[in-house]
C-alpha atoms as a PDB file:
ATOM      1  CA  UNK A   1       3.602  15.801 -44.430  1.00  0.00           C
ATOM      2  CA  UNK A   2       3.906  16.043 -40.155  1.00  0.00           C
ATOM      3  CA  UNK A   3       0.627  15.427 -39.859  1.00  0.00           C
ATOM      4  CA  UNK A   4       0.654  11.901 -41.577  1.00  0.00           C
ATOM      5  CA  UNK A   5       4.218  12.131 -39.456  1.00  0.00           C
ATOM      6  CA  UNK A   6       2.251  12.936 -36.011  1.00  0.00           C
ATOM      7  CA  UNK A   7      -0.424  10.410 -36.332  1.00  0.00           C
ATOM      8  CA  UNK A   8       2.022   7.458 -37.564  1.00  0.00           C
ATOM      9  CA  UNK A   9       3.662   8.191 -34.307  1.00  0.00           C
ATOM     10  CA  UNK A  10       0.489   8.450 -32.484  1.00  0.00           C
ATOM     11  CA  UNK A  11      -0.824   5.159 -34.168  1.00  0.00           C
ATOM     12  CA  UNK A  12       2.408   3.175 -33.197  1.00  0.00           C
ATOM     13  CA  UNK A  13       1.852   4.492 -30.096  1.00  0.00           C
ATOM     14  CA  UNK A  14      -1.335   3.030 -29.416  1.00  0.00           C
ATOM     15  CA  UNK A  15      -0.422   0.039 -30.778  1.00  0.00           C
ATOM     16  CA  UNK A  16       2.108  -1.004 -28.929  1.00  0.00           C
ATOM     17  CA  UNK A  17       0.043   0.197 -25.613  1.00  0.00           C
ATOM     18  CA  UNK A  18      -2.659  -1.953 -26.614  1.00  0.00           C
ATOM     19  CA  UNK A  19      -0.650  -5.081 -27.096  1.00  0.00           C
ATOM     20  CA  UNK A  20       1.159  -4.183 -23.124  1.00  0.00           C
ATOM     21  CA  UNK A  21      -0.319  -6.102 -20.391  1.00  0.00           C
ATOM     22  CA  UNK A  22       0.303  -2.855 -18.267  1.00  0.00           C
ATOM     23  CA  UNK A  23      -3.476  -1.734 -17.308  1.00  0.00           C
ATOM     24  CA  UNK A  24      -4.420   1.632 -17.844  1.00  0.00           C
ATOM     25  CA  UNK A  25      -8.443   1.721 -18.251  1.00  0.00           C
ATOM     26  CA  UNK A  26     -11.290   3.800 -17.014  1.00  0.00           C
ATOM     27  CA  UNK A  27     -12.072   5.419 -13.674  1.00  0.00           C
ATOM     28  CA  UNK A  28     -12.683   1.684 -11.995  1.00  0.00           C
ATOM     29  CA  UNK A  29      -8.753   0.207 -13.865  1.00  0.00           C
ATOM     30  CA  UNK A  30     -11.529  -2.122 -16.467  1.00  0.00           C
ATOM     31  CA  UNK A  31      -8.598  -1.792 -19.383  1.00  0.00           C
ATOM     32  CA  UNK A  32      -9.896  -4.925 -21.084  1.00  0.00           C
ATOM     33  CA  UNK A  33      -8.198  -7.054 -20.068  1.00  0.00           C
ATOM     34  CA  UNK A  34      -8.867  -7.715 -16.259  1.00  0.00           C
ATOM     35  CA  UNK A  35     -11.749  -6.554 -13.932  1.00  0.00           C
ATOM     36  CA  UNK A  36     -12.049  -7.321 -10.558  1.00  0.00           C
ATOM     37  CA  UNK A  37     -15.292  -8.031  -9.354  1.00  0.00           C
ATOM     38  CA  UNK A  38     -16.618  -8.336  -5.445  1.00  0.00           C
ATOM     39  CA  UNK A  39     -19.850  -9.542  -3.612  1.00  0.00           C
ATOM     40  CA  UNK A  40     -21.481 -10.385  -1.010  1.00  0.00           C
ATOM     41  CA  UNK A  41     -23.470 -13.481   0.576  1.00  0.00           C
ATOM     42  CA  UNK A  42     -26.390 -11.492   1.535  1.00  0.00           C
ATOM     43  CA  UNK A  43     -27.384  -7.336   1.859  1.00  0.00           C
ATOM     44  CA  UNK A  44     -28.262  -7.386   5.802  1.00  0.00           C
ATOM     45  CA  UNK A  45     -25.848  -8.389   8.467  1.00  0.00           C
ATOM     46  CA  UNK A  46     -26.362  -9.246  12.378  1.00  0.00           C
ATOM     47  CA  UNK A  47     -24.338  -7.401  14.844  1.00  0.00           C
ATOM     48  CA  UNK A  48     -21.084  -9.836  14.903  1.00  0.00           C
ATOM     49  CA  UNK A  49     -22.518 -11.735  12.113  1.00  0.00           C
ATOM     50  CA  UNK A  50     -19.714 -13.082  10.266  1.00  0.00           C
ATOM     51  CA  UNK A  51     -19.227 -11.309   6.476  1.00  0.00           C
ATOM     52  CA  UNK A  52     -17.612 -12.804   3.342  1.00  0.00           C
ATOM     53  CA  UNK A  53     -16.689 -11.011   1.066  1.00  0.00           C
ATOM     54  CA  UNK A  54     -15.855 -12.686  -2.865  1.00  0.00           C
ATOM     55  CA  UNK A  55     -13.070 -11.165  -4.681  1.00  0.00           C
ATOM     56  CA  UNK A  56     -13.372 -12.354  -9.028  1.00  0.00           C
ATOM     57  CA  UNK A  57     -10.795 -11.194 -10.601  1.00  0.00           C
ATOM     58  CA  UNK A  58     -12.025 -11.890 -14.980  1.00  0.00           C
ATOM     59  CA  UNK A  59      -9.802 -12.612 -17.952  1.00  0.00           C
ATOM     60  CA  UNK A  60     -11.656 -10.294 -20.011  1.00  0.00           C
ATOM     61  CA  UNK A  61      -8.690 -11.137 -23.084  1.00  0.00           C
ATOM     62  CA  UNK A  62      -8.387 -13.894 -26.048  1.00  0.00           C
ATOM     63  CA  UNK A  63      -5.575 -14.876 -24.785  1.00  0.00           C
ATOM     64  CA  UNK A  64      -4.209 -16.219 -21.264  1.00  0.00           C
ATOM     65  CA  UNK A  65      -3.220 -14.034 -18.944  1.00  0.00           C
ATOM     66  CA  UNK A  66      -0.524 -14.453 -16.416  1.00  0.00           C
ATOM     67  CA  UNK A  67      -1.843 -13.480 -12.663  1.00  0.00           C
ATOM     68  CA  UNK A  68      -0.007 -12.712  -9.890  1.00  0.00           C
ATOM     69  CA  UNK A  69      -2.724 -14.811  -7.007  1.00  0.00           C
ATOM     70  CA  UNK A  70      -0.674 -14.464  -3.679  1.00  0.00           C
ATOM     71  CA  UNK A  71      -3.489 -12.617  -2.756  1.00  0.00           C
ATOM     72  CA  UNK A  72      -2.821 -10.840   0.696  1.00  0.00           C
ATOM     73  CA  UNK A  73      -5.465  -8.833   1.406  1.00  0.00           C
ATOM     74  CA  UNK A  74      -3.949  -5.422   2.025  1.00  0.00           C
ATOM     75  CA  UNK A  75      -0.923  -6.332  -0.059  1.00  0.00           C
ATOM     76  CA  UNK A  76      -2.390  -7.004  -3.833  1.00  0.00           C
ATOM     77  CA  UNK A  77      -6.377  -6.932  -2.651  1.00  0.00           C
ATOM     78  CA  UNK A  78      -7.328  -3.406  -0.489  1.00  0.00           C
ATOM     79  CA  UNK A  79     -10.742  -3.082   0.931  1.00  0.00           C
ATOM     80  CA  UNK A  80     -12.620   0.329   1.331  1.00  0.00           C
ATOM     81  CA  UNK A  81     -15.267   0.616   3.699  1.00  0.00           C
ATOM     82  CA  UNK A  82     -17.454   3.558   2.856  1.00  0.00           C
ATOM     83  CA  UNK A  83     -20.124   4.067   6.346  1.00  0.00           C
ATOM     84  CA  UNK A  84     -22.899   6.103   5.613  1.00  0.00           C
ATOM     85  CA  UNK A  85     -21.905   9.787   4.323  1.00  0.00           C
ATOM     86  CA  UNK A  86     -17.914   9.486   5.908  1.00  0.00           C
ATOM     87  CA  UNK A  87     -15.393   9.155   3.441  1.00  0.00           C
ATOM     88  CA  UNK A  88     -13.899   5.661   2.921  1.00  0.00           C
ATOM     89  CA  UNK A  89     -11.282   3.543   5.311  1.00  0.00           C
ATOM     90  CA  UNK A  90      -8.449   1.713   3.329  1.00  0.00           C
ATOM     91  CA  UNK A  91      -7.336  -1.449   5.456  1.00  0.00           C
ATOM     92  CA  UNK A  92      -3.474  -1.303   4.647  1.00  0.00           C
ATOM     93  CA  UNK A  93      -1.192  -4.384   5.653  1.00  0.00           C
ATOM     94  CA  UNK A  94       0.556  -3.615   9.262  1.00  0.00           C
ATOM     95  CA  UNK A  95       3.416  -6.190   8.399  1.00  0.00           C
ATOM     96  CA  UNK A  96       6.002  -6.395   4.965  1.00  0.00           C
ATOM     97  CA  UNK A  97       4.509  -9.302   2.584  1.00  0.00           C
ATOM     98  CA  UNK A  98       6.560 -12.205   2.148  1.00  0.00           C
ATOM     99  CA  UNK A  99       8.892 -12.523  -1.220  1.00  0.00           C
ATOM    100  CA  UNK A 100       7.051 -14.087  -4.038  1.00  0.00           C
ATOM    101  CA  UNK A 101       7.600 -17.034  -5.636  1.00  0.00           C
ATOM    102  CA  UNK A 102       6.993 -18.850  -8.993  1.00  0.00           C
ATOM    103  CA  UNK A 103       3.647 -20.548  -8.036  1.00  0.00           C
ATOM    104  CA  UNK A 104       2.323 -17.114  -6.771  1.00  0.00           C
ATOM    105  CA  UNK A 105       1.744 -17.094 -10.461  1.00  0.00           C
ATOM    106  CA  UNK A 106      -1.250 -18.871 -12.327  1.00  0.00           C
ATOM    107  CA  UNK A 107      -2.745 -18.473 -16.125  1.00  0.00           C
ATOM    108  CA  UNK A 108      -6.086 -17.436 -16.597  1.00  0.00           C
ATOM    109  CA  UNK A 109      -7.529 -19.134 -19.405  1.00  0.00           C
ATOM    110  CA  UNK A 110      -9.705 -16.335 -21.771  1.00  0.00           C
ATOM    111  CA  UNK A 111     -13.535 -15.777 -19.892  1.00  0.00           C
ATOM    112  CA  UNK A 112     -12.060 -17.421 -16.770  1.00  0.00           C
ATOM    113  CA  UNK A 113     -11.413 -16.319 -13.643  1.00  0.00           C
ATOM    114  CA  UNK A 114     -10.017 -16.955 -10.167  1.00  0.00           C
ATOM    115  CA  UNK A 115     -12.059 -16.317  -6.932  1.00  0.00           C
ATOM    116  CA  UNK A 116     -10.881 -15.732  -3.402  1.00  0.00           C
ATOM    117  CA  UNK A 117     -13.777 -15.275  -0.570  1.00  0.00           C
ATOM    118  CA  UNK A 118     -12.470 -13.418   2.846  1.00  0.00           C
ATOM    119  CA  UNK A 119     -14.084 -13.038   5.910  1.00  0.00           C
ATOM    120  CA  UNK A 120     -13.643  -8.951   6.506  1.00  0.00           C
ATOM    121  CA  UNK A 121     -14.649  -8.756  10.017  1.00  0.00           C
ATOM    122  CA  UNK A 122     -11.723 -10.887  11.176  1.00  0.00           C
ATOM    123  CA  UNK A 123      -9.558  -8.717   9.178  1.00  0.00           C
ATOM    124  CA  UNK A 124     -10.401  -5.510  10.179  1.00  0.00           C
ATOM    125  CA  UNK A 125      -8.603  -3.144  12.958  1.00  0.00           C
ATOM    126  CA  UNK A 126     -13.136  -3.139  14.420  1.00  0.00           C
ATOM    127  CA  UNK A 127     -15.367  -5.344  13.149  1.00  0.00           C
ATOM    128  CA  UNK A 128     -18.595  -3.389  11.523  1.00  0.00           C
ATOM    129  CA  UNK A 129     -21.082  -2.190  13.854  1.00  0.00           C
ATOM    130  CA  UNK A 130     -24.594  -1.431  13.283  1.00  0.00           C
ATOM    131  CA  UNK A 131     -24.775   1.289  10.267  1.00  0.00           C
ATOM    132  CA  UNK A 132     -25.115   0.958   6.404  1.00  0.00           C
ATOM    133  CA  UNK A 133     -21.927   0.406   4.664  1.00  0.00           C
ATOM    134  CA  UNK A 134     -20.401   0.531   1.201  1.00  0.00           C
ATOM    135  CA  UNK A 135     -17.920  -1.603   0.090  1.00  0.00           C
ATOM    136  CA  UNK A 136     -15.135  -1.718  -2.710  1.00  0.00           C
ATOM    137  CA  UNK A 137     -12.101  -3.312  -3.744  1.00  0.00           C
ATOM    138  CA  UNK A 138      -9.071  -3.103  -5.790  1.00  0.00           C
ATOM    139  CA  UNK A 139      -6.114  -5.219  -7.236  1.00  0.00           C
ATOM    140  CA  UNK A 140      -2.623  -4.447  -7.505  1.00  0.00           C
ATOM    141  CA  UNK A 141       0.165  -6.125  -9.290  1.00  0.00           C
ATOM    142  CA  UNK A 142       3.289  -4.544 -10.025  1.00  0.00           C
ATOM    143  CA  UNK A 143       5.443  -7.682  -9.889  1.00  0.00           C
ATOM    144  CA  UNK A 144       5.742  -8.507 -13.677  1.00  0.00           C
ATOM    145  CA  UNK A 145       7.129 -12.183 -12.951  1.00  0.00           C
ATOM    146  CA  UNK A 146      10.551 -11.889 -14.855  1.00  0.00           C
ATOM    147  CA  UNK A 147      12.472 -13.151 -11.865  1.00  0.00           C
ATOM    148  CA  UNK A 148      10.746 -16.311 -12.671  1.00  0.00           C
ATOM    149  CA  UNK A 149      10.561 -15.868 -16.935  1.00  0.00           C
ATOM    150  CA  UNK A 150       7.005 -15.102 -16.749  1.00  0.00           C
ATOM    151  CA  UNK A 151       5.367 -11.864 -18.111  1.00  0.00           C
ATOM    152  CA  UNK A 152       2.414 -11.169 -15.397  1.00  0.00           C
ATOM    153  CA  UNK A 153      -0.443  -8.607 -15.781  1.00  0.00           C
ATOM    154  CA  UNK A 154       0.433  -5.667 -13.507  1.00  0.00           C
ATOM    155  CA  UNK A 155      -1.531  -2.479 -13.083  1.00  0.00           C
ATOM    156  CA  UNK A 156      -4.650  -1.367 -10.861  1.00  0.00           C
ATOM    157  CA  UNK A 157      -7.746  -1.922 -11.041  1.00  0.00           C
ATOM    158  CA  UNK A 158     -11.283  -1.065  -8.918  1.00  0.00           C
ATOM    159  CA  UNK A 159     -14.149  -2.973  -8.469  1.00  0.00           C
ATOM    160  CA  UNK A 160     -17.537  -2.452  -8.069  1.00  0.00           C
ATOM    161  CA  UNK A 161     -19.232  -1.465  -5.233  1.00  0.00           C
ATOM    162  CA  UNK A 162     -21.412  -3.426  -2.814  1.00  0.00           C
ATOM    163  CA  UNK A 163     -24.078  -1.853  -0.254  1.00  0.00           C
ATOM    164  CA  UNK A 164     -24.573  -3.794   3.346  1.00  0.00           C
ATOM    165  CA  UNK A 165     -26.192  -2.927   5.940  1.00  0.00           C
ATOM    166  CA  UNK A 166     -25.653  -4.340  10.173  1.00  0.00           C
ATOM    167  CA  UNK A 167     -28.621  -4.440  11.913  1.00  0.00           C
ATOM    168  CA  UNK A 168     -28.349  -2.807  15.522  1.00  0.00           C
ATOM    169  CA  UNK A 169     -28.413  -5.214  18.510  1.00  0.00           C
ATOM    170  CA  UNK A 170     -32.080  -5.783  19.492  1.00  0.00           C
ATOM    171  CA  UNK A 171     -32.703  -4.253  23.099  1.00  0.00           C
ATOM    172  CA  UNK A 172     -34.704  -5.723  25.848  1.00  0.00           C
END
C-alpha cells in the first residue's frame, strides 16, 4: 500500500509543478514554457563597428503568459561574453533598477514573442576589440506581479549561444 501512497504523492507533486509558472527546465532554463533566444546582425565585426544584439524571449505555452518586459539589461537580461578560451564576463548593473510598475507587465499570446535589440558595445565597461567572441544571454524574473493582481512568469532561463568575431584594425 506506500508505494501506491509514495507515487500518489509524487504524482500530485508533479502536477501541481507542471501547472506553476515558476521555471525550472534543462541546463539552458527551456521549462516549456519560455525560451529566450539571442542573435546577431552579422558573424564578423569591424574594430568599433557598432553590434546589436536581439534578445526573443518565446511563449512556448497554450496559454498567455504574463511577462515581466522592463527589460534592463543587467537587471532582468545579463550578457556573457565568452573571448576565445577565457572564461566568460557577466556585465552586472552598476546602479539599483527603478521600482516596477503595472505596465512593466505585458501578455504573450501562445507562439508569440517579444523582441528587444541592444547595442552591446555602448553598454559594456570596453567595447570588443579584435578577437573571436562567444556570446550568451539569460532572463530573470522573480517579480511575480501580485502588487499589481497579476501572476507573471518568474524563473531563469539561458539562451543560446552566438559566435562573432572583430576583425583587427588594418595596418599601414
Amino acid at each position: 500500500m506506500r508505494p501506491f501512497r509514495n507515487l500518489a504523492l509524487a504524482l500530485l507533486l508533479l502536477g501541481a509543478l507542471a501547472s506553476s509558472r515558476i521555471g525550472l527546465g534543462d541546463e539552458y532554463g527551456r521549462d516549456g514554457n519560455l525560451e529566450i533566444w539571442i542573435r546577431t546582425d552579422k558573424p564578423v565585426y569591424e574594430p568599433g563597428e557598432p553590434i546589436f544584439v536581439t534578445f526573443i524571449l518565446k511563449n512556448r505555452t497554450s496559454e498567455t503568459l504574463t511577462i515581466n518586459r522592463r527589460w534592463e539589461l543587467l537587471r532582468e537580461i545579463d550578457l556573457e561574453v565568452f573571448k576565445d578560451s577565457e572564461g566568460a564576463q557577466t556585465f552586472r548593473p552598476a546602479k539599483p533598477a527603478r521600482p516596477f510598475q503595472k505596465n512593466d507587465f505585458v501578455q504573450v499570446a501562445p507562439g508569440k514573442d517579444l523582441e528587444m535589440r541592444l547595442e552591446i558595445n555602448e553598454r559594456l565597461p570596453d567595447p570588443l576589440g579584435p578577437g573571436s567572441f562567444a556570446l550568451r544571454g539569460s532572463y530573470q524574473n522573480e517579480e511575480s506581479g501580485k502588487t499589481f493582481g497579476l501572476e507573471a512568469w518568474t524563473g531563469k532561463i539561458f539562451s543560446n549561444q552566438v559566435n562573432i568575431r572583430v576583425k583587427s584594425a588594418l595596418r599601414m
